[in-house]
Protein backbone atom coordinates (compact mmCIF):
# COMPACT_ATOMS: atom_id res chain seq x y z
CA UNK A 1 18.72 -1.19 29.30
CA UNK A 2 16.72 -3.86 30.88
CA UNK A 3 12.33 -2.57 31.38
CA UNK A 4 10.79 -3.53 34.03
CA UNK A 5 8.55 -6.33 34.94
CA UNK A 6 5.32 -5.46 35.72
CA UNK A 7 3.04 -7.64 37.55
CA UNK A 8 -0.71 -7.50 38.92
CA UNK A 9 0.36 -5.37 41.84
CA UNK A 10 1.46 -2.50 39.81
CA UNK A 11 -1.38 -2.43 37.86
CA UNK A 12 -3.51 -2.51 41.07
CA UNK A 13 -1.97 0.58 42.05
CA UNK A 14 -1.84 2.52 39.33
CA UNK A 15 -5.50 2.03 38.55
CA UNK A 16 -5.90 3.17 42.32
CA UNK A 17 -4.41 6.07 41.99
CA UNK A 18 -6.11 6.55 38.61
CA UNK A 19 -9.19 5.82 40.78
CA UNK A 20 -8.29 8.92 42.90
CA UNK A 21 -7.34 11.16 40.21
CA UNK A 22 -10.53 10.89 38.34
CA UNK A 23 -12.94 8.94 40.41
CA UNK A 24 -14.21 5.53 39.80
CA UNK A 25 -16.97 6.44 37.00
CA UNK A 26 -14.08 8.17 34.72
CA UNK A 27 -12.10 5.88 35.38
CA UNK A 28 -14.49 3.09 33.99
CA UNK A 29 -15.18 5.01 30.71
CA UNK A 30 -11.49 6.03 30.41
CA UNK A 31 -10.50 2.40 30.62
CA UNK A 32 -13.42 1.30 28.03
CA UNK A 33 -12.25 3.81 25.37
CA UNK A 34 -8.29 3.14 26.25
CA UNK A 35 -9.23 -0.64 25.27
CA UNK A 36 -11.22 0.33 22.45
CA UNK A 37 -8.52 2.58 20.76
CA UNK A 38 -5.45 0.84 19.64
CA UNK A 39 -3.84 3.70 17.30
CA UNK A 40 -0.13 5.01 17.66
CA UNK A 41 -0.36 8.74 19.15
CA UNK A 42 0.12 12.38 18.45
CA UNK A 43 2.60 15.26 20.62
CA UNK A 44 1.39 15.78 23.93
CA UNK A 45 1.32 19.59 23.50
CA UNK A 46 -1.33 19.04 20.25
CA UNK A 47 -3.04 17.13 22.23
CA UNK A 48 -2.86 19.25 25.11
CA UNK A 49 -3.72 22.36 22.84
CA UNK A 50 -6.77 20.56 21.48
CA UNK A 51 -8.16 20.01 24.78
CA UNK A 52 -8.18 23.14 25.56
CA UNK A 53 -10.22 24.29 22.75
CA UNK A 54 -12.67 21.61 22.86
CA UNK A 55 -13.09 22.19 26.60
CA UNK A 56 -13.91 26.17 26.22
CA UNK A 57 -15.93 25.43 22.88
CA UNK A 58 -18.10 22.80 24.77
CA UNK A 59 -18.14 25.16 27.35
CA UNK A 60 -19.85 27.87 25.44
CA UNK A 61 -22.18 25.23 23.84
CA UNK A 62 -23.47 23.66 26.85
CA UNK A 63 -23.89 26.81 29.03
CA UNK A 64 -25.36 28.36 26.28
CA UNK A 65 -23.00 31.56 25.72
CA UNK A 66 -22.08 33.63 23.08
CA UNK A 67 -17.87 33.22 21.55
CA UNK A 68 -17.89 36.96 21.38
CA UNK A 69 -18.34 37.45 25.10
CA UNK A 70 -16.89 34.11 27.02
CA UNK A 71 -13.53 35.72 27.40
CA UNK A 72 -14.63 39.00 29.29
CA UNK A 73 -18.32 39.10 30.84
CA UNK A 74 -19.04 39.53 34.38
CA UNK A 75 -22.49 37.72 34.26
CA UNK A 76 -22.52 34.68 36.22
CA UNK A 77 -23.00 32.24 33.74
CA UNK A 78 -20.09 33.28 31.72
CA UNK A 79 -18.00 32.90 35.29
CA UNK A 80 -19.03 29.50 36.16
CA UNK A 81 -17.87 28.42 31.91
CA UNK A 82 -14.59 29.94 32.38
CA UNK A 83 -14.53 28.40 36.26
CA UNK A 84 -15.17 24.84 34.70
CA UNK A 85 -13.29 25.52 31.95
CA UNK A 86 -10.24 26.17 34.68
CA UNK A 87 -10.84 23.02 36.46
CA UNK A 88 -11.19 21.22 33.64
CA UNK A 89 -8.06 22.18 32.17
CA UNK A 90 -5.55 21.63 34.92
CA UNK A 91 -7.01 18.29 35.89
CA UNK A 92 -6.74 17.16 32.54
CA UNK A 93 -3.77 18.44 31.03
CA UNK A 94 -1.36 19.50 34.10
CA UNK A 95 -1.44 23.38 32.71
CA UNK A 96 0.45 25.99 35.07
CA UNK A 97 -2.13 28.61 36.40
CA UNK A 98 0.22 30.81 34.63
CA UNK A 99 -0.44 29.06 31.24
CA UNK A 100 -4.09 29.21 31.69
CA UNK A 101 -4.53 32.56 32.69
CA UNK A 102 -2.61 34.12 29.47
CA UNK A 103 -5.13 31.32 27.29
CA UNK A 104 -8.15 33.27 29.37
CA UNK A 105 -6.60 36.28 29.73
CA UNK A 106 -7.14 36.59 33.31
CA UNK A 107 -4.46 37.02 36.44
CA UNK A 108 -2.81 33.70 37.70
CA UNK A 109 -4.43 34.63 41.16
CA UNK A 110 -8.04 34.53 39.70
CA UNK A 111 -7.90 31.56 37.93
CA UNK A 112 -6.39 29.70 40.84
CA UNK A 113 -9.01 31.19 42.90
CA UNK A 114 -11.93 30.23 40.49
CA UNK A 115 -10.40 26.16 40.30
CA UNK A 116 -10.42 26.57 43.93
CA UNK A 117 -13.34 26.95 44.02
CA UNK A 118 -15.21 24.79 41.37
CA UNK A 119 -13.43 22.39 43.58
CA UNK A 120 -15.35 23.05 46.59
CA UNK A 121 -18.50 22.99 44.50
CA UNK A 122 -17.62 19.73 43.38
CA UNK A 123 -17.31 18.42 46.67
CA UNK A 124 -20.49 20.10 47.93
CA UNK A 125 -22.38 19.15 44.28
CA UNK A 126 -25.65 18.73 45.76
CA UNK A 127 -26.05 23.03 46.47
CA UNK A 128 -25.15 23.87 42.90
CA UNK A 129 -27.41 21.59 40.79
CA UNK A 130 -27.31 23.87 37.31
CA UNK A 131 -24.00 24.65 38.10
CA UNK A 132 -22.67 20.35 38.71
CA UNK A 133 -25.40 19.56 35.50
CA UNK A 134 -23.39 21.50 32.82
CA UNK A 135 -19.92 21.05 34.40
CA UNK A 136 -20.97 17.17 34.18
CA UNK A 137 -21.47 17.32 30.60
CA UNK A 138 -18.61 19.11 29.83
CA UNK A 139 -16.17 17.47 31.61
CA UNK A 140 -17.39 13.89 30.34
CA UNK A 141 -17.45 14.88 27.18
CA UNK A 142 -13.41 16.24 27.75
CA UNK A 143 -13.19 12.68 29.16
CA UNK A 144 -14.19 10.76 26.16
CA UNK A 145 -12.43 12.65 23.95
CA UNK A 146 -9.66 11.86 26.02
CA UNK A 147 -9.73 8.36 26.04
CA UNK A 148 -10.37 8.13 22.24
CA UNK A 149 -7.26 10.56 21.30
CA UNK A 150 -4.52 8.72 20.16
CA UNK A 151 -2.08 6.92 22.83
């Protein structure tokens, strides 16, 4: 079986489309640690698995919450974690709502809801300033873990 050629216009693409996935910023880091890193990969359900525990324990460390509580408050701050934590999540790793809601223990319907809507916040950044601060540092730091896991 023959591969195929690639040429400058398919990597134009793709990197538009990464572009529009993750926005240019991410994109720029992403591509910094990709050249960077050079090893030979792990499973892409470890790697998948770890992400998901390094984005709820960054989570808890950045919005300042306590492991004990994260899964099952009602306080707002605990909410906006788990929201991020949601968004986070199926951006970066393609997990069904189903999937994450038995890792959170929550319905499918409310964690679609709450990626919803940290979407919307996102978009609108500029009325949630604590909320886009934290969710910043968490996702970047998902990011460049991310680009320095194994290919």
């Amino acid at each position: 079986m023959k591969s195929k050629e690639f040429n400058y216009r398919d990597l134009q693409d793709h990197i538009e489309v990464m572009i529009g996935k993750f926005g240019l910023q991410n994109s720029v880091k992403f591509l910094g640690r990709l050249i960077d890193n050079t090893q030979v990969g792990s499973d892409k359900d470890a790697r998948a698995k770890k992400i998901v525990e390094l984005t709820i324990a960054k989570s808890i460390e950045v919005f300042n919450l306590e492991k004990d509580k994260f899964y099952q408050s009602d306080l707002t701050e605990y909410k906006d974690a788990r929201m991020s934590c949601y968004y986070i999540i199926h951006k970066y790793t393609q997990i069904s709502y189903g999937r994450i809601s038995e890792i959170f223990q929550q319905k499918k319907r409310s964690v679609w809801y709450f990626q919803s809507k940290c979407e919307e916040m996102i978009s609108i950044a500029k009325f949630y300033p604590k909320f886009m601060s934290l969710h910043t540092i968490v996702e970047n730091y998902i990011i460049n873990h991310i680009s320095n896991l194994n290919s």
